[in-house]
Protein backbone atom coordinates (compact mmCIF):
# COMPACT_ATOMS: atom_id res chain seq x y z
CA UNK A 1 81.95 123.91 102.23
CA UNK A 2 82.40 121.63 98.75
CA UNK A 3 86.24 123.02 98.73
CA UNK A 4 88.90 120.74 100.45
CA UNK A 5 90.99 123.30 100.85
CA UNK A 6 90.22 127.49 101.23
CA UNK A 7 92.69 129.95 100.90
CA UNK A 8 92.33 132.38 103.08
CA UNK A 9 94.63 135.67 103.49
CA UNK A 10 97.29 134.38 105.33
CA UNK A 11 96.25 130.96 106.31
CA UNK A 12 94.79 128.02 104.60
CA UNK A 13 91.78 125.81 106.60
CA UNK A 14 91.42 122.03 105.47
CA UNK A 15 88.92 119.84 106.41
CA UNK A 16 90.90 116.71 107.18
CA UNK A 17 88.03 114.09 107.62
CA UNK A 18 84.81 113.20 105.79
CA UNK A 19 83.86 111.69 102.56
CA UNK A 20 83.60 114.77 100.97
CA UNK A 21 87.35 115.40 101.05
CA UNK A 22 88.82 112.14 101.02
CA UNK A 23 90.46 110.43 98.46
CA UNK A 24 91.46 107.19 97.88
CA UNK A 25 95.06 106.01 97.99
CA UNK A 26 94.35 102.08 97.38
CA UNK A 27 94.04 99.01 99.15
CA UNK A 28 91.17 100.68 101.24
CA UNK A 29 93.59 103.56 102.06
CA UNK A 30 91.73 106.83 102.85
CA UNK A 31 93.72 110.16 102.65
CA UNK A 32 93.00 113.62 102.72
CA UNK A 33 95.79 116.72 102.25
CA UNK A 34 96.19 120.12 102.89
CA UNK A 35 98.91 122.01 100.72
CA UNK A 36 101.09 125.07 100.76
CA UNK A 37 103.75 126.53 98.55
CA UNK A 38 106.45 124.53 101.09
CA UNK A 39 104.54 121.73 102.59
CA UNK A 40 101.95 119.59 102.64
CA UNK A 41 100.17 117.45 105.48
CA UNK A 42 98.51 114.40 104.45
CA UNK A 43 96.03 112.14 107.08
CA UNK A 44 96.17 108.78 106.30
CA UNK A 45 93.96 106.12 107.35
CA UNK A 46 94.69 102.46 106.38
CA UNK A 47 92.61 99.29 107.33
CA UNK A 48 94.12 96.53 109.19
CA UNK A 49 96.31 94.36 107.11
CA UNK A 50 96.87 97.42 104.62
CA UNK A 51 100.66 98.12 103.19
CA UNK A 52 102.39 100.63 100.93
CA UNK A 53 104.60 99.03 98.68
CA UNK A 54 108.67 100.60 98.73
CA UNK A 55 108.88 103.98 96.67
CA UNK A 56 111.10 107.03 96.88
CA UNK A 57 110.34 110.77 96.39
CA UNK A 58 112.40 114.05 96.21
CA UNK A 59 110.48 115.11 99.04
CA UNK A 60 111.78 114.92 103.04
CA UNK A 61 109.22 112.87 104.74
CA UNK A 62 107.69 113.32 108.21
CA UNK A 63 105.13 110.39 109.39
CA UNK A 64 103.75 110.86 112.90
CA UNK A 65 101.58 107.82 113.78
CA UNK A 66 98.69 108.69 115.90
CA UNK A 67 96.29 105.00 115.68
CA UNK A 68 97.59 101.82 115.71
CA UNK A 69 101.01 99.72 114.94
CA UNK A 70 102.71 100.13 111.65
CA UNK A 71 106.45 98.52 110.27
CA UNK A 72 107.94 101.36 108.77
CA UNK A 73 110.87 99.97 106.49
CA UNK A 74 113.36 102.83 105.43
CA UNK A 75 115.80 101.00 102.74
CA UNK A 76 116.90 97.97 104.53
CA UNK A 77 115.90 98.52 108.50
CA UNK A 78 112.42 98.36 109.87
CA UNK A 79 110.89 100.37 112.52
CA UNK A 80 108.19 99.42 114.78
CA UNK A 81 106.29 102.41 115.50
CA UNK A 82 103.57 102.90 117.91
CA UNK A 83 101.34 106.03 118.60
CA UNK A 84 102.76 109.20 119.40
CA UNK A 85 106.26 107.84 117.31
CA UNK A 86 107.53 110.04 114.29
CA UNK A 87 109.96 109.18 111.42
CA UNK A 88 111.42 111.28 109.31
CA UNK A 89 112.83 109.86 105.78
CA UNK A 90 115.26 111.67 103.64
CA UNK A 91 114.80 112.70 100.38
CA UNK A 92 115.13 109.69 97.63
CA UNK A 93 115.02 107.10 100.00
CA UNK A 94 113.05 104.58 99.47
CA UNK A 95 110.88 103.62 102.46
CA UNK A 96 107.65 101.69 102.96
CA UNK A 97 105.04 100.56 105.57
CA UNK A 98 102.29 98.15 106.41
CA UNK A 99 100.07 98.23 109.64
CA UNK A 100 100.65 95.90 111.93
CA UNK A 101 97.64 96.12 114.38
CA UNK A 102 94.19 94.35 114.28
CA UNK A 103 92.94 97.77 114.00
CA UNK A 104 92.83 100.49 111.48
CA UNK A 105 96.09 102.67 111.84
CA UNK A 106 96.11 106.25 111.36
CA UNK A 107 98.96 108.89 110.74
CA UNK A 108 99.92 112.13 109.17
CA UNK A 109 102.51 112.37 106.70
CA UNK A 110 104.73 115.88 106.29
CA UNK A 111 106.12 116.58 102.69
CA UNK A 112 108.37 119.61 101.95
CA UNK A 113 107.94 120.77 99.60
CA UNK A 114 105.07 119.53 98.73
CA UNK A 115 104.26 117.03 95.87
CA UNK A 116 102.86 118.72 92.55
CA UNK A 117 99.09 119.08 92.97
């Protein structure tokens, strides 16, 4: 399947893994989505080291973190999260995150409704 995403009747199947699908999201950050008219879910993978600088969308937020240790900085107050912890960040609020293990972290991200594709 060449197609990241297929619609199907009622459901949509995404194939969140391979280089086929992924897409870069810098600093060596490897994402791939899957999007519907209310949400999207984004993987994330991010090497060791790797950091997302502060921003804010008009999107609520949901990060579940699934590999690894990541700071996750919402405005002024940092959260050490570890797998199996979630975070959810409010609309406009500007947030951030860098990984804090020696090893790649991993996650999946929750935006609703989704960002313009």
């Amino acid at each position: 399947m060449s197609l990241a995403a297929t619609r199907l009747p009622r459901e949509r199947l995404a194939r969140l893994r391979g280089a086929a699908n992924a897409k870069k999201a810098g600093k060596g950050i490897t994402r791939w989505h899957l999007s519907s008219d209310s949400m999207q879910v984004i993987r994330y993978v991010y090497p060791a080291g790797a950091s997302f600088t502060a921003h804010q969308h008009p999107q609520e937020q949901a990060f579940f973190l699934i590999k690894g240790s990541v700071a996750f900085m919402v405005e002024d107050r940092e959260h050490v999260l570890e797998p199996g912890d979630a975070i959810i960040v409010p609309p406009n609020v500007a947030h951030s995150s860098r990984v804090l293990s020696a090893e790649p972290a991993e996650g999946l991200v929750v935006l609703s409704p989704p960002r313009e594709r």
